[in-house]
Protein backbone atom coordinates (compact mmCIF):
# COMPACT_ATOMS: atom_id res chain seq x y z
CA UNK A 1 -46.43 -49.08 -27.68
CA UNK A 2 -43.23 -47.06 -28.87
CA UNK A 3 -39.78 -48.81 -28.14
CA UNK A 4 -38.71 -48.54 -24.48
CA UNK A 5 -35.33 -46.31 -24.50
CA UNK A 6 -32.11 -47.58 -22.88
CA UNK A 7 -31.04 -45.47 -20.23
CA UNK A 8 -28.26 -43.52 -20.94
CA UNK A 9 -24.96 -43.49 -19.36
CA UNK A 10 -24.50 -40.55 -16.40
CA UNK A 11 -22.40 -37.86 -17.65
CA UNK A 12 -19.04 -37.14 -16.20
CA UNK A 13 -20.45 -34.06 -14.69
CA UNK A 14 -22.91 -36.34 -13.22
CA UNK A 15 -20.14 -38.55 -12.02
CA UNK A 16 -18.60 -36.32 -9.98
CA UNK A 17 -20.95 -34.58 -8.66
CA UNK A 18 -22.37 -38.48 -7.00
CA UNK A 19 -18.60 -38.96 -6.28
CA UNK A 20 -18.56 -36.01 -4.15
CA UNK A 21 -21.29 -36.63 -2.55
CA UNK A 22 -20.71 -40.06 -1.33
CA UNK A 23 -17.51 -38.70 -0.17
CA UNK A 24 -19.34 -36.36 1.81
CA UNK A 25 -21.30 -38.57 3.17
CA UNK A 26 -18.93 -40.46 4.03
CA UNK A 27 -17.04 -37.75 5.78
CA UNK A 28 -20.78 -37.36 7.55
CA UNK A 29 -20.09 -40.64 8.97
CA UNK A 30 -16.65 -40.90 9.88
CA UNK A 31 -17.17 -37.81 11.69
CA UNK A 32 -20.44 -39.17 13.75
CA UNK A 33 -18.33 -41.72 15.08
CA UNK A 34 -14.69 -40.36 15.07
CA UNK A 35 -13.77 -40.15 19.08
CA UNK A 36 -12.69 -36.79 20.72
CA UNK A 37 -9.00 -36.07 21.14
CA UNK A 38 -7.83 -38.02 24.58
CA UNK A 39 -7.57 -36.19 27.95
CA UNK A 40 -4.10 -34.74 28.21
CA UNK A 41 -1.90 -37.27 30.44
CA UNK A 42 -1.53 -35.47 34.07
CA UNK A 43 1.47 -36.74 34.19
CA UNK A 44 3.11 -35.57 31.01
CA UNK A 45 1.54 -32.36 31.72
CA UNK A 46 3.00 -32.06 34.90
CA UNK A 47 6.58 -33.03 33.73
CA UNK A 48 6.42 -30.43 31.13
CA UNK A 49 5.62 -27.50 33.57
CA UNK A 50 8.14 -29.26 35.97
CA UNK A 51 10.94 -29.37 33.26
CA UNK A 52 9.50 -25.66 32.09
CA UNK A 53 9.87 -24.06 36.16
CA UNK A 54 13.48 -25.83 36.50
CA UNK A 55 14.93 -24.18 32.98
CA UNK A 56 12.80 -21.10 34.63
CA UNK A 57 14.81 -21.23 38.32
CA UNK A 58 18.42 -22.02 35.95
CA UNK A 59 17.58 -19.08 33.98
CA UNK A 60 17.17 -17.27 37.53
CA UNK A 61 20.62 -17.96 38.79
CA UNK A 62 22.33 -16.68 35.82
CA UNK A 63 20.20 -13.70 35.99
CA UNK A 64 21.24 -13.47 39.77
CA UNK A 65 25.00 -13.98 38.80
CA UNK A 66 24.75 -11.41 35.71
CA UNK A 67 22.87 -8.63 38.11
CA UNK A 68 25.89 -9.34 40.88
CA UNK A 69 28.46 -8.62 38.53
CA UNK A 70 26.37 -5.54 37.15
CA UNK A 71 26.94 -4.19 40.69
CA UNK A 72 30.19 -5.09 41.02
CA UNK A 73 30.77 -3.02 37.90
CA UNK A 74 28.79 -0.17 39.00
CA UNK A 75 30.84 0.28 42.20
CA UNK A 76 33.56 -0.13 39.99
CA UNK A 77 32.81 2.69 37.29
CA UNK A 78 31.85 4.77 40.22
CA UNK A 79 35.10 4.96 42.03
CA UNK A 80 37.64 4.97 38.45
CA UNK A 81 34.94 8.03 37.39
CA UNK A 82 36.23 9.49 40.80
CA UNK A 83 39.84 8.78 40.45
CA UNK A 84 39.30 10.77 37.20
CA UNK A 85 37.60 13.52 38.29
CA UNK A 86 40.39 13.94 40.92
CA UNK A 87 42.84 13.75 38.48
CA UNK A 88 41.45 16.30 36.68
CA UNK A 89 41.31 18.52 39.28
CA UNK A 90 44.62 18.18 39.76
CA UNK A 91 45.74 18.32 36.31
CA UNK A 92 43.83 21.74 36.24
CA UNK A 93 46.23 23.11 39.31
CA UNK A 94 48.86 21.65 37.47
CA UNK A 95 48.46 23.59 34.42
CA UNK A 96 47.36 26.55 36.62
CA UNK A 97 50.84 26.29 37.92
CA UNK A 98 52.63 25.88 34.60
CA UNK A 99 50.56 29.18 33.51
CA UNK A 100 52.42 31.15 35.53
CA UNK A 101 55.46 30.00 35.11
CA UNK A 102 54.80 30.81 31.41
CA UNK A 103 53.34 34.56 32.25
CA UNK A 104 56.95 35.26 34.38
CA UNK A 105 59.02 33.92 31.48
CA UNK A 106 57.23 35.93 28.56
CA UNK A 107 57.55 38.97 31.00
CA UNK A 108 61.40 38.27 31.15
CA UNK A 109 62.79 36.35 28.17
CA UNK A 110 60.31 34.43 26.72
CA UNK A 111 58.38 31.31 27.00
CA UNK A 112 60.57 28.63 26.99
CA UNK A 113 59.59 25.84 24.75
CA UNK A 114 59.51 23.16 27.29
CA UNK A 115 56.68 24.73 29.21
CA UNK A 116 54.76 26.01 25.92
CA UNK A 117 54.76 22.46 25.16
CA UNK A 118 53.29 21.49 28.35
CA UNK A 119 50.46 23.92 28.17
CA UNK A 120 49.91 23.63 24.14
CA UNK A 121 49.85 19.67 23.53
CA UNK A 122 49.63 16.18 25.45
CA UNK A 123 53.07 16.20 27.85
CA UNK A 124 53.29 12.49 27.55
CA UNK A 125 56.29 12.53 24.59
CA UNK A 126 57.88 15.65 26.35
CA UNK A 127 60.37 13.63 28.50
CA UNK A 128 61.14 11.54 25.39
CA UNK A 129 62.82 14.73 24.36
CA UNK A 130 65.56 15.32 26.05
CA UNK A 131 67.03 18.25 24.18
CA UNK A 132 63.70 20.14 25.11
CA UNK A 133 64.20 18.94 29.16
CA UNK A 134 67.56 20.52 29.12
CA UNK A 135 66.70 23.66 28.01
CA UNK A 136 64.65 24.26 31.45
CA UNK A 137 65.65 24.90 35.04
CA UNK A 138 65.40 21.99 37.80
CA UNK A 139 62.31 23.46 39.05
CA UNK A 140 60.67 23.48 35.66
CA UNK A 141 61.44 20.21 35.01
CA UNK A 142 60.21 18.82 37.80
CA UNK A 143 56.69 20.41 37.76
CA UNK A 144 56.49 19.42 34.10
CA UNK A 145 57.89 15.77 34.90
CA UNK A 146 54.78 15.95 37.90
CA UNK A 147 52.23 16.84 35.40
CA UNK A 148 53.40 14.18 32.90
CA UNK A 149 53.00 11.19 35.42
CA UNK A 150 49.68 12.89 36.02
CA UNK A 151 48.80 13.43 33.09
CA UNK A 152 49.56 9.28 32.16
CA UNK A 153 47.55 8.27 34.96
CA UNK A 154 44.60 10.03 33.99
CA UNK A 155 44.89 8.62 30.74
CA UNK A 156 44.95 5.22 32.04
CA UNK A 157 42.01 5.69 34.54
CA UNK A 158 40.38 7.08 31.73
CA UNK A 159 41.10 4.28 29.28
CA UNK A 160 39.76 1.83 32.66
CA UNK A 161 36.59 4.08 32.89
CA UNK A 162 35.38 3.41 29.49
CA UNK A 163 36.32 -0.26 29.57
CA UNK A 164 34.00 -1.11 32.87
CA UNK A 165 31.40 1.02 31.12
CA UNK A 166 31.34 -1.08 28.18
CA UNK A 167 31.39 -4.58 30.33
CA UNK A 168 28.62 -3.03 32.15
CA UNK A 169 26.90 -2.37 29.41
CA UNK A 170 27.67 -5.77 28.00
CA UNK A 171 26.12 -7.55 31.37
CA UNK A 172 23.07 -5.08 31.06
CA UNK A 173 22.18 -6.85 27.91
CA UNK A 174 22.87 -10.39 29.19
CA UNK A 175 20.63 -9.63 31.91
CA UNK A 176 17.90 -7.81 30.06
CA UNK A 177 18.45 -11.41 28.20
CA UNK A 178 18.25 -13.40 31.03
CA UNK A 179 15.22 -11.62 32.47
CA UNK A 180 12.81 -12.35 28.84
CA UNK A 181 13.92 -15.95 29.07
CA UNK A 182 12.35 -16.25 32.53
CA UNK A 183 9.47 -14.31 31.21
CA UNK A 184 9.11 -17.01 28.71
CA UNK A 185 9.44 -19.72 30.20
CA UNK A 186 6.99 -18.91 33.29
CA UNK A 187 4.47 -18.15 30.29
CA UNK A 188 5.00 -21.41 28.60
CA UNK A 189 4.43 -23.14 32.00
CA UNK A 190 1.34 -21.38 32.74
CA UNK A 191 -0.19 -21.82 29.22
CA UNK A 192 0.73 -25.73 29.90
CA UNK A 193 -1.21 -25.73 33.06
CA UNK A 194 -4.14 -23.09 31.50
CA UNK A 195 -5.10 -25.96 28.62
CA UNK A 196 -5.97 -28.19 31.98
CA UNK A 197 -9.72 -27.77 33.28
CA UNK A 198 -9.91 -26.20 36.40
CA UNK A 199 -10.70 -30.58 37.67
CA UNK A 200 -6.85 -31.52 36.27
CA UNK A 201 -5.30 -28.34 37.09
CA UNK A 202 -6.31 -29.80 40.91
CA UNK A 203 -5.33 -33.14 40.17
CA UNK A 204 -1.77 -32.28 38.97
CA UNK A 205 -1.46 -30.47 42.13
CA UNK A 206 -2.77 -33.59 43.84
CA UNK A 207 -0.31 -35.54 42.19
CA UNK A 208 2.55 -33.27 43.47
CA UNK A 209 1.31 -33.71 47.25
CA UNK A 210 1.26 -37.59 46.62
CA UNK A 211 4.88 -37.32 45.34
CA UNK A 212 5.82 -34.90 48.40
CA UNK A 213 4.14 -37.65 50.99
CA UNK A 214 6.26 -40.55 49.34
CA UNK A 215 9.58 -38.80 49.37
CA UNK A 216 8.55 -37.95 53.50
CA UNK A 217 7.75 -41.31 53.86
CA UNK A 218 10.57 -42.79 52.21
CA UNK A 219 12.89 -40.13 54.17
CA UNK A 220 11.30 -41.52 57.72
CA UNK A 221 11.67 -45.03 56.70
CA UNK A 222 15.30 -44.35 56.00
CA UNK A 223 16.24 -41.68 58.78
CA UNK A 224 17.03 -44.51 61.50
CA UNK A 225 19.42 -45.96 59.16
CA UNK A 226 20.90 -42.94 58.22
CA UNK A 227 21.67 -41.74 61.77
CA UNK A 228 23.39 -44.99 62.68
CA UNK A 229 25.50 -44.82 59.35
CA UNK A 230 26.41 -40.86 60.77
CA UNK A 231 27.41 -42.45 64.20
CA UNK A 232 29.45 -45.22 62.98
CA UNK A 233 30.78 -43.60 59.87
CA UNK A 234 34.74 -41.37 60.66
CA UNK A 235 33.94 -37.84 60.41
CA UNK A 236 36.32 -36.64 56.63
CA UNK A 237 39.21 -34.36 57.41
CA UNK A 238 36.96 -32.40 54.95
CA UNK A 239 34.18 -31.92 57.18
CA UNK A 240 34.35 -28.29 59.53
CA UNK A 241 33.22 -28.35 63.03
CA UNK A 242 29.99 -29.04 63.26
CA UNK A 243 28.22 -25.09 64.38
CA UNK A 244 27.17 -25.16 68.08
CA UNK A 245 24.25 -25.46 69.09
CA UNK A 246 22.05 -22.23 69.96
CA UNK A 247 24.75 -20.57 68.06
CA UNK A 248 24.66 -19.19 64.35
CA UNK A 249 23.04 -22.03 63.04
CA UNK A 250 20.24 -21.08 65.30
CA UNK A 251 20.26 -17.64 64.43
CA UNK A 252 20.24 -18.81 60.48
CA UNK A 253 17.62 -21.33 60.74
CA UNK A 254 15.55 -18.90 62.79
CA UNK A 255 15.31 -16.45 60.15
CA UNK A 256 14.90 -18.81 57.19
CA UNK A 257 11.77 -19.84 59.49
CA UNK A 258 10.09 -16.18 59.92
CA UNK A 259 10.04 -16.44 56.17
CA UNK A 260 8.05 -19.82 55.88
CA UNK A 261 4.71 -18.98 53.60
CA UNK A 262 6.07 -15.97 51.71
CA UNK A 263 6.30 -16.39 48.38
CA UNK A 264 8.49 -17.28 46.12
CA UNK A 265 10.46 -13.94 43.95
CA UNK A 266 12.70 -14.64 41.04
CA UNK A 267 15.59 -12.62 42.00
CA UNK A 268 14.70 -11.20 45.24
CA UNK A 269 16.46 -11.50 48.81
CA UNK A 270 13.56 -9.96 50.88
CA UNK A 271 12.13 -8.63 53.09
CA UNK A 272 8.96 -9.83 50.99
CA UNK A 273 9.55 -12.81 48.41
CA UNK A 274 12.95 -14.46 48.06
CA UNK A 275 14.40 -17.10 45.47
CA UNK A 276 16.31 -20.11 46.79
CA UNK A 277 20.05 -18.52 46.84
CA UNK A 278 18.34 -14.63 48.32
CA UNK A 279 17.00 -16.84 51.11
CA UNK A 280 20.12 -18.65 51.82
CA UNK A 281 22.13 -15.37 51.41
CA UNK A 282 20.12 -13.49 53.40
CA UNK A 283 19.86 -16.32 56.49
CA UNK A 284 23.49 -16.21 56.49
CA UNK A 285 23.00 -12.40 56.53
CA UNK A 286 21.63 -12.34 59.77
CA UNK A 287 23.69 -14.52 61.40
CA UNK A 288 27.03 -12.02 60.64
CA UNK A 289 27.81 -14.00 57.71
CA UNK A 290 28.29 -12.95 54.11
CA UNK A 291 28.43 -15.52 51.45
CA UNK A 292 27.76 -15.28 47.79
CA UNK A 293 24.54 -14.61 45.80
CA UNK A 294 24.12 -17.17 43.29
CA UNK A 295 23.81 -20.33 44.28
CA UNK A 296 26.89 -21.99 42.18
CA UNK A 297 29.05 -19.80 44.16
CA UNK A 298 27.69 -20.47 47.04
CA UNK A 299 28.71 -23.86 46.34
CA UNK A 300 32.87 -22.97 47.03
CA UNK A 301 32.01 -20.93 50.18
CA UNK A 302 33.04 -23.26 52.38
CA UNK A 303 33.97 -27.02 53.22
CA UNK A 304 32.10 -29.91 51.62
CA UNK A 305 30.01 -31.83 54.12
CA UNK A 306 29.40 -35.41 53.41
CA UNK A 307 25.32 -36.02 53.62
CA UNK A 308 25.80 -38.23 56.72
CA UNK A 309 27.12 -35.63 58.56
CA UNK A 310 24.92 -32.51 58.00
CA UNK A 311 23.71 -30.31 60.61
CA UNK A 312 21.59 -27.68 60.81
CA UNK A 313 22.59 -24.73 58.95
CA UNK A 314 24.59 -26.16 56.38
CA UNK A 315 23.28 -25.24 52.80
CA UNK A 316 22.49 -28.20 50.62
CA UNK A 317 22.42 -28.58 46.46
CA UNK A 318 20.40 -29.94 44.16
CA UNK A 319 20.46 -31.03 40.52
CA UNK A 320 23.96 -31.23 37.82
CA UNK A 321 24.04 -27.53 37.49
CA UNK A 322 23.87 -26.88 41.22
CA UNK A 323 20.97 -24.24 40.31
CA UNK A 324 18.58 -24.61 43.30
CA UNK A 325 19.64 -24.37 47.31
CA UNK A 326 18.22 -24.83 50.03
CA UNK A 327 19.05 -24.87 54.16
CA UNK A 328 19.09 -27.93 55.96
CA UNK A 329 17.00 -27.78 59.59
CA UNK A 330 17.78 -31.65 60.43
CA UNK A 331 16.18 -34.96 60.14
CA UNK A 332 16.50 -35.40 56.41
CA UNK A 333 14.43 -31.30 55.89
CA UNK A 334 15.35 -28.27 54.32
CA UNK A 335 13.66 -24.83 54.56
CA UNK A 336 13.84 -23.38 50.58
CA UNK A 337 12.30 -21.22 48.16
CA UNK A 338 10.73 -23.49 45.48
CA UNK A 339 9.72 -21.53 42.37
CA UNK A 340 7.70 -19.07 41.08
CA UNK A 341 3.65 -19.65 42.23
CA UNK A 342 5.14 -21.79 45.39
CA UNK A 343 5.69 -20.31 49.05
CA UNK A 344 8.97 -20.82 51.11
CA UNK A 345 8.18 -24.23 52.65
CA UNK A 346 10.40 -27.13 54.57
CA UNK A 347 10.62 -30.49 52.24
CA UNK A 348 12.62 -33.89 52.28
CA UNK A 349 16.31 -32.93 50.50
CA UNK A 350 15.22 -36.14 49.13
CA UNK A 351 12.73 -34.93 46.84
CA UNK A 352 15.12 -33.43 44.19
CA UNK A 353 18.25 -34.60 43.02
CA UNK A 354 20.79 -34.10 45.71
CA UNK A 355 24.19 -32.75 45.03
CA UNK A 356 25.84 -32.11 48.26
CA UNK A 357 26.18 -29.73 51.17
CA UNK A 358 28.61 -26.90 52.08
CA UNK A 359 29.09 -25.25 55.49
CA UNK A 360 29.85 -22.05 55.48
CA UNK A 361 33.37 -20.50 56.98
């Protein structure tokens, strides 16, 4: 028998090629018993779309207050562009007049300077030459003296014209800016919600009828207690009278209740879909009264009511920013426009952050 060989040594090439593959074995295994990614928490979930539908409604009242002042500046623009056009016109008679007053004088003597300056170039520096104003009659001067405080304040109206144009302009942008951000962030809440199966999608809307039925509960167990704290507590100097019954609170609250189960409209007072502050406007509305449409002003249109003593009728605030309203019905309930996917429903004022409560003058 020959000599048995030793082995030889595996090659490098060899090497690595066994070193990959145990790696990819290994990978094999890890992978067989790696666990799938956890269930989204429900509860995370549903802060994030909360959190995502409140920067939504914020967005919403600035929008509200931005397309308010938009109006504002269109009425605006529209009556200065009519102040111009009337002075115009009666620049043009002006000038009509001065035109013949030239035609006599060339037939006689001449046109005298004064009034070829008034028809040639802007009359605002004529008075500032007083050598020229002496060289014409009373009646000359006068006319030319008319057409030179006419001719200043249709500058000026003009000068007004293009600066409302230009804010108006400026708040179209801020609201064309306003109106993507809502966009966005109603799209970011819905692709939140859309990575849920159709199961958790139902139990996050579970958990938000849980949360509802706590805050009524907790509002019930602490309406008796409330109510004696009202009777017992003095009324503030601040407070207003409280609205009489069958009066215009009824009227408000009646209309905010033909509205119950129509849905919610980001920037919309009706008749169809309202947001919080188009409801509350347009409840006021109908009772004779007109208050602001954004929600912060709303806030200074009238007296501060103190939450013991709020009555029907009286709007009520919620969160730092004062961004969402609502109008209080009694015992401890609101009628309000929630957001965007929600209909107009009555909750608990206790189930958001409360602010405070204003009664209308």
């Amino acid at each position: 028998m020959g000599k048995r060989r030793k082995p030889s040594p595996p090659s490098r090439a060899r090497m690595a090629v066994l070193t990959t593959a145990m790696a990819a074995g290994g990978a094999v295994l890890a992978s067989g018993t790696a666990h799938a990614e956890p269930t989204p928490n429900l509860a995370t979930v549903k802060e994030q779309v909360d959190q995502l539908n409140e920067q939504a409604e914020q967005a919403i009242e600035r929008h509200n207050g931005f397309q308010a002042k938009q109006q504002k500046l269109q009425g605006d623009a529209n009556l200065i562009q009519e102040k111009v056009a009337r002075g115009q016109e009666a620049m043009n008679e002006l000038r009509t007049r001065l035109g013949a007053v030239a035609a006599d004088q060339y037939r006689t003597n001449g046109i005298d300077p004064a009034v070829q300056l008034m028809l040639d170039s802007d009359p605002a520096g004529y008075l500032e030459r007083a050598s020229v104003q002496n060289q014409v009659s009373d009646s000359q001067a006068s006319l030319l003296k008319q057409a030179q405080d006419e001719q200043r304040k249709l500058d000026q109206d003009r000068a007004e014209a293009t600066a409302t144009l230009a804010a108006l302009d400026s708040v179209g942008t801020q609201l064309a800016e306003q109106k993507k951000e809502i966009q966005t962030k109603l799209a970011q809440a819905q692709a939140t919600l859309n990575k849920l199966s159709a199961e958790d999608r139902a139990k996050v809307n579970a958990q938000q009828s849980a949360e509802r039925a706590k805050a009524e509960a907790k509002q019930a167990a602490n309406a008796a207690a409330a109510d004696r704290a009202s009777r017992s507590a003095e009324r503030p100097d601040l407070n207003a009278p409280v609205p009489a019954a069958g009066g215009r609170a009824a009227t408000i609250i009646a209309f905010a209740q033909a509205q119950l189960g129509k849905p919610y409209g980001w920037s919309r007072t009706g008749p169809d879909s309202f947001d919080c502050s188009g409801l509350t406007s347009m409840a006021y509305r109908a009772a004779g009264v007109t208050i602001p449409r954004m929600s912060q002003d709303q806030w200074n249109s009238g007296p501060h009511v103190d939450r013991a003593n709020l009555q029907p009728g009286d709007l009520v605030f919620f969160y730092d920013d004062l961004h969402h309203v609502g109008l209080y019905i009694g015992d401890g309930k609101m009628i309000h426009a929630p957001r965007t996917g929600k209909n107009i429903e009555v909750l608990p004022i206790s189930v958001m952050k409360y602010m405070g409560a204003v009664r209308p003058a």
